[in-house]
Protein backbone atom coordinates (compact mmCIF):
# COMPACT_ATOMS: atom_id res chain seq x y z
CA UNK A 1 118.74 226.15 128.16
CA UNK A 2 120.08 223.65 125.30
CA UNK A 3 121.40 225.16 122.66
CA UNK A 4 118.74 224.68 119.05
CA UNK A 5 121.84 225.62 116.30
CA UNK A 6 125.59 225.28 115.71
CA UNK A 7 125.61 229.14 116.15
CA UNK A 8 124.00 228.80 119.64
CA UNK A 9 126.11 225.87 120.50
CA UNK A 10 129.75 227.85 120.05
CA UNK A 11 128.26 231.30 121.30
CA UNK A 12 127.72 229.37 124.66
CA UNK A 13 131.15 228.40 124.94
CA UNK A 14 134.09 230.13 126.33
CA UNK A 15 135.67 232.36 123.92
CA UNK A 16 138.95 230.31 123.69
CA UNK A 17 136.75 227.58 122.53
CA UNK A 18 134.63 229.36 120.59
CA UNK A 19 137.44 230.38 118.25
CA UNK A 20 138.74 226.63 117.97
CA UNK A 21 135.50 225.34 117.42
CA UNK A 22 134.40 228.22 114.28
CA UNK A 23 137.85 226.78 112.76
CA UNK A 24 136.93 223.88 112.81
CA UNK A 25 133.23 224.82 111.81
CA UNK A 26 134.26 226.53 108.73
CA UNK A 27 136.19 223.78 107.40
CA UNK A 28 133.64 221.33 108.05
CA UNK A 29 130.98 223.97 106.26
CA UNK A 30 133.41 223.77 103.18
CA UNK A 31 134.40 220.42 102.96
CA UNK A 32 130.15 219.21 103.65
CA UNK A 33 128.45 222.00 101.90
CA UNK A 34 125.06 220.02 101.64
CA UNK A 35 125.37 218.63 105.18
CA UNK A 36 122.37 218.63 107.23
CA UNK A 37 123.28 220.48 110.64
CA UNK A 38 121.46 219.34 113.81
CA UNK A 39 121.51 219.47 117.95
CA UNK A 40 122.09 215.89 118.32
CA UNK A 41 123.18 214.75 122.23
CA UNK A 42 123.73 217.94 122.79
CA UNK A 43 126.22 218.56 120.16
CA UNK A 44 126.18 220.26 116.55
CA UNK A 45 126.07 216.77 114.07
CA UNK A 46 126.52 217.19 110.43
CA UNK A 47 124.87 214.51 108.07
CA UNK A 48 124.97 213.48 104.54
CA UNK A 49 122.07 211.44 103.02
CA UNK A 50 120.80 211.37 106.88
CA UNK A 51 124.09 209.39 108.04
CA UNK A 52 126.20 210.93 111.24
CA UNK A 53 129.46 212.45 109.43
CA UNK A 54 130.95 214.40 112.29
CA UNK A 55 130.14 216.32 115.50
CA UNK A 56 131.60 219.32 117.20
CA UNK A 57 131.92 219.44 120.93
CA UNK A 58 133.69 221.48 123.59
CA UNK A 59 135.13 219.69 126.81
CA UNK A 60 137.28 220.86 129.82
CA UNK A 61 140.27 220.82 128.53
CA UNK A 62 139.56 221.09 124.40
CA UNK A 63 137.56 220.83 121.45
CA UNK A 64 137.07 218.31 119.23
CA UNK A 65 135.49 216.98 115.98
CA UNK A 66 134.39 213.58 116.07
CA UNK A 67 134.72 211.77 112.46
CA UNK A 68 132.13 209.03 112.15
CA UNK A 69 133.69 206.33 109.73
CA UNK A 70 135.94 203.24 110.77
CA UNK A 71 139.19 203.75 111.49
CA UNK A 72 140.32 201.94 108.52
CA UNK A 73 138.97 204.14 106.02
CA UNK A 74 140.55 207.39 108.34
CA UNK A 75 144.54 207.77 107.11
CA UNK A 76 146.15 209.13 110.00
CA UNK A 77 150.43 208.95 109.94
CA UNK A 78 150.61 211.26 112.74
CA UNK A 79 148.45 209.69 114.90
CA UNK A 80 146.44 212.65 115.73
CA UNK A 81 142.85 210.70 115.79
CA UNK A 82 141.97 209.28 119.26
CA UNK A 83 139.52 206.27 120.29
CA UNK A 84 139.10 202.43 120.26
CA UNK A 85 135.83 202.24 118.62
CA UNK A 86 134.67 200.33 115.13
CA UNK A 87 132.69 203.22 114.09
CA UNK A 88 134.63 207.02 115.10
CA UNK A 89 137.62 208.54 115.74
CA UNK A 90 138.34 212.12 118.28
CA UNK A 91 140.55 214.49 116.95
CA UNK A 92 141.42 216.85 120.27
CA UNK A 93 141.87 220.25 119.52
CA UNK A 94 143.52 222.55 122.82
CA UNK A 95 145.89 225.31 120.22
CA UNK A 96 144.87 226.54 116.83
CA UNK A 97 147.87 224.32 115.94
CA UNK A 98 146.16 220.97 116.27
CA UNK A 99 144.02 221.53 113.49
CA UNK A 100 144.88 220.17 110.71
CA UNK A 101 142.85 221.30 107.50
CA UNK A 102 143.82 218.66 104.98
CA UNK A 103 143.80 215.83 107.24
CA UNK A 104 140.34 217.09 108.30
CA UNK A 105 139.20 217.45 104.90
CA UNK A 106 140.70 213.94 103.76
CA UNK A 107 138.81 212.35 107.00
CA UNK A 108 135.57 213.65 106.10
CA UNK A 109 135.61 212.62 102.78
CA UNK A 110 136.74 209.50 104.33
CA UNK A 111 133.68 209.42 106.13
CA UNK A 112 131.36 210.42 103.32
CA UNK A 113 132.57 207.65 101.75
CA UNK A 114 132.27 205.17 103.94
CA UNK A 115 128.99 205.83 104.93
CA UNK A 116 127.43 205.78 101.56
């Protein structure tokens, strides 16, 4: 059965992931307070002003939030983000260490932003 909410969407996941991805889940919930949260393709979606901002997804081997803006707008020294799109960029999450709360922050704004 498909999971109808973000809550349903983690508490199917193993509990490894299910800790990465509430991290991750309460930073976007801070940094998007009046985000719209959806099941879209399968996958918790948060939207501002009905624009894609970011997903949450688990895979094999990690989490990961996807930031939809162009990788221009997303300022990334460490070269954390992942992809070859125009439109998002993959940060992979496999340790509580890869997340990065002010980059995540900064690339959601980012996103905001470049969406509006």
């Amino acid at each position: 059965m498909a999971a109808t909410s973000i809550g349903a969407y983690i508490k199917e996941q193993p509990a490894d992931k299910r800790a990465l991805l509430e991290k991750l889940r309460a930073i976007v919930d801070s940094a998007l307070p009046d985000a719209d949260v959806a099941i879209k393709w399968g996958v918790p979606m948060y939207q501002v002003d009905g624009r894609n901002v970011c997903a949450l997804a688990s895979f094999k081997d990690c989490v990961a939030i996807n930031i939809f803006a162009s990788p221009a707008k997303l300022v990334d020294p460490k070269k954390k983000l992942e992809g070859a799109g125009k439109t998002s960029r993959m940060l992979k999450v496999r340790t509580a260490g890869d997340i990065d709360a002010v980059s995540i922050r900064k690339w959601l704004k980012a996103a905001v932003a470049g969406n509006a």
